[in-house]
Protein backbone atom coordinates (compact mmCIF):
# COMPACT_ATOMS: atom_id res chain seq x y z
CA UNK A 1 1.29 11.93 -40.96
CA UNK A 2 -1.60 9.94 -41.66
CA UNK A 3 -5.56 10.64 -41.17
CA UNK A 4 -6.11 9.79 -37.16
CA UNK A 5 -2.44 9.23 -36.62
CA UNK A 6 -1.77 10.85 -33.07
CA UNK A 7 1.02 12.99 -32.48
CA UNK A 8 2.47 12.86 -28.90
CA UNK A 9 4.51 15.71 -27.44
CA UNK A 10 6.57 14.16 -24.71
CA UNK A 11 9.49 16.49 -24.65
CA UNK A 12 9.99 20.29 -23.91
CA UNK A 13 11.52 23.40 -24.51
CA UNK A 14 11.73 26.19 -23.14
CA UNK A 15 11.33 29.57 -25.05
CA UNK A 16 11.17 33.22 -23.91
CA UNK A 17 9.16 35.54 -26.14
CA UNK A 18 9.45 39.42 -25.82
CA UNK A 19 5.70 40.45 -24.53
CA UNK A 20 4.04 41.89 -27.49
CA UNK A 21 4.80 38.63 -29.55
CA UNK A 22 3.55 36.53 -26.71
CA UNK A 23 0.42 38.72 -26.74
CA UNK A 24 -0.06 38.16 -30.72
CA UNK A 25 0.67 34.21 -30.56
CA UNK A 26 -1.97 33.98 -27.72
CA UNK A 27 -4.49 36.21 -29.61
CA UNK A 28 -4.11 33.59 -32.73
CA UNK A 29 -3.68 30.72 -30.37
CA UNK A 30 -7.56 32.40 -29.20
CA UNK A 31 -8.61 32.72 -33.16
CA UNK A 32 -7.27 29.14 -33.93
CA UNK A 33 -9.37 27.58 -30.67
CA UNK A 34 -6.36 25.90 -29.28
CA UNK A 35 -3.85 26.50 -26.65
CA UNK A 36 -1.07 28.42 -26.74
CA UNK A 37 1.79 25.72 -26.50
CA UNK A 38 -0.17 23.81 -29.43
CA UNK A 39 0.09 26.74 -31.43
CA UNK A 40 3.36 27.43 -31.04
CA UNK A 41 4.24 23.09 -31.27
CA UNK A 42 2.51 23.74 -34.63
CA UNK A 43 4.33 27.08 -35.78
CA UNK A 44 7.59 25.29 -34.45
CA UNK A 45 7.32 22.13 -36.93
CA UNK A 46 5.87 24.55 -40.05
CA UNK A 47 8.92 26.55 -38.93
CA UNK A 48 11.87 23.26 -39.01
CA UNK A 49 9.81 21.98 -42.05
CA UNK A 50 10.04 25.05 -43.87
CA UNK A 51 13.66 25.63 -43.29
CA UNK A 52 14.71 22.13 -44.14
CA UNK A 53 12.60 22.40 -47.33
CA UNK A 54 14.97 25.55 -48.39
CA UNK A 55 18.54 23.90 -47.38
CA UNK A 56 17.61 21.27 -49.23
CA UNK A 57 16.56 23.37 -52.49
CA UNK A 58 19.52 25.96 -52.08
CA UNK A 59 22.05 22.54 -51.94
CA UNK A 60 20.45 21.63 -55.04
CA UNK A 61 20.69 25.30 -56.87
CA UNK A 62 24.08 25.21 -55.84
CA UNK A 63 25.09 21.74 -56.87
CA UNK A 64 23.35 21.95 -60.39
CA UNK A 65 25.21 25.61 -60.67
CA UNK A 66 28.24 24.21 -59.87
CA UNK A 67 27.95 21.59 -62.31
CA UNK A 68 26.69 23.67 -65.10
CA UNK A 69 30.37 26.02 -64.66
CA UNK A 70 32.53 23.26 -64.32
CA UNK A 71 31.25 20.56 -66.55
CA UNK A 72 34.56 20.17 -67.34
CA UNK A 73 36.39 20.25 -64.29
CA UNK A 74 34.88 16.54 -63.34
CA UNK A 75 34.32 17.03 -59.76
CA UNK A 76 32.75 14.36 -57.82
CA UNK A 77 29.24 14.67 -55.79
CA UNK A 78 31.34 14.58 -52.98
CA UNK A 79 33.96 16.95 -53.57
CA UNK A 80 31.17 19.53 -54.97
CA UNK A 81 29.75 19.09 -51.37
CA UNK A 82 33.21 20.16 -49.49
CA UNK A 83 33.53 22.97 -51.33
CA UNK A 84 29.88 24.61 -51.97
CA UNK A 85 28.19 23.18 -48.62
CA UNK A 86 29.24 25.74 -46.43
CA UNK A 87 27.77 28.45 -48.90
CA UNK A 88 24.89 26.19 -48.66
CA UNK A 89 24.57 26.48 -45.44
CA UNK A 90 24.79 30.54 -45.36
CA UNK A 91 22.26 30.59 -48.36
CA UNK A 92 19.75 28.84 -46.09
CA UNK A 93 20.45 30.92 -42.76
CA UNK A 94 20.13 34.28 -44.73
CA UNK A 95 16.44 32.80 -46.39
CA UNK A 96 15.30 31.97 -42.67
CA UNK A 97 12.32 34.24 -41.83
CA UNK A 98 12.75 34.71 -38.12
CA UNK A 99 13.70 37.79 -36.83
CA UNK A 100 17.39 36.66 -35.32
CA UNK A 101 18.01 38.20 -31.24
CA UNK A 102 21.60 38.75 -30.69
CA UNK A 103 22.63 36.02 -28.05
CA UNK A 104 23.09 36.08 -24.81
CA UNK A 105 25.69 36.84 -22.62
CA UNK A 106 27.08 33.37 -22.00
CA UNK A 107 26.30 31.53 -25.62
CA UNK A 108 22.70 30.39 -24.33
């Protein structure tokens, strides 16, 4: 994002927060001079960036791993991918910082 590029938030979510953490996003929300729903837009994109960022470096840790043990097994990009993505993915959902809820009755 560029210097005076405008950001437009047209779509929304909704999110339920358990009342103490509501009370400390609006207290920084207060210390930041901004409203709430901006903070949290903010901490919401740090939050996706952040957790992309970490996929994307575990893949790679794995990949190079996996080609450093089996430099002579000749496996393709591809076929590395099949078998080490879903430890990939794992690897990044156990380095995710947010405090997991268990779900909700009904999946939602």
């Amino acid at each position: 994002m560029g210097i005076g590029q405008t950001v437009l938030r047209t779509d929304a979510v909704r999110v339920k927060l358990a009342p103490d953490m509501l009370a400390r996003v609006e207290k920084l929300a207060d210390d930041f001079g901004m409203p709430t729903a901006t903070l949290c837009a903010f901490a919401v994109a740090s939050w996706v960036r952040t957790t992309e960022q970490q996929a994307s470096l575990a893949r790679m840790a794995v990949l190079d791993a996996s080609r450093r043990a089996g430099e002579n097994l000749q496996m393709s990009d591809a076929q590395m991918e099949k078998v080490f993505g879903p430890m990939v993915a794992q690897i990044a959902q156990q380095l995710s910082p947010v405090d997991r809820e268990p779900p909700a009755e009904g999946g939602k």
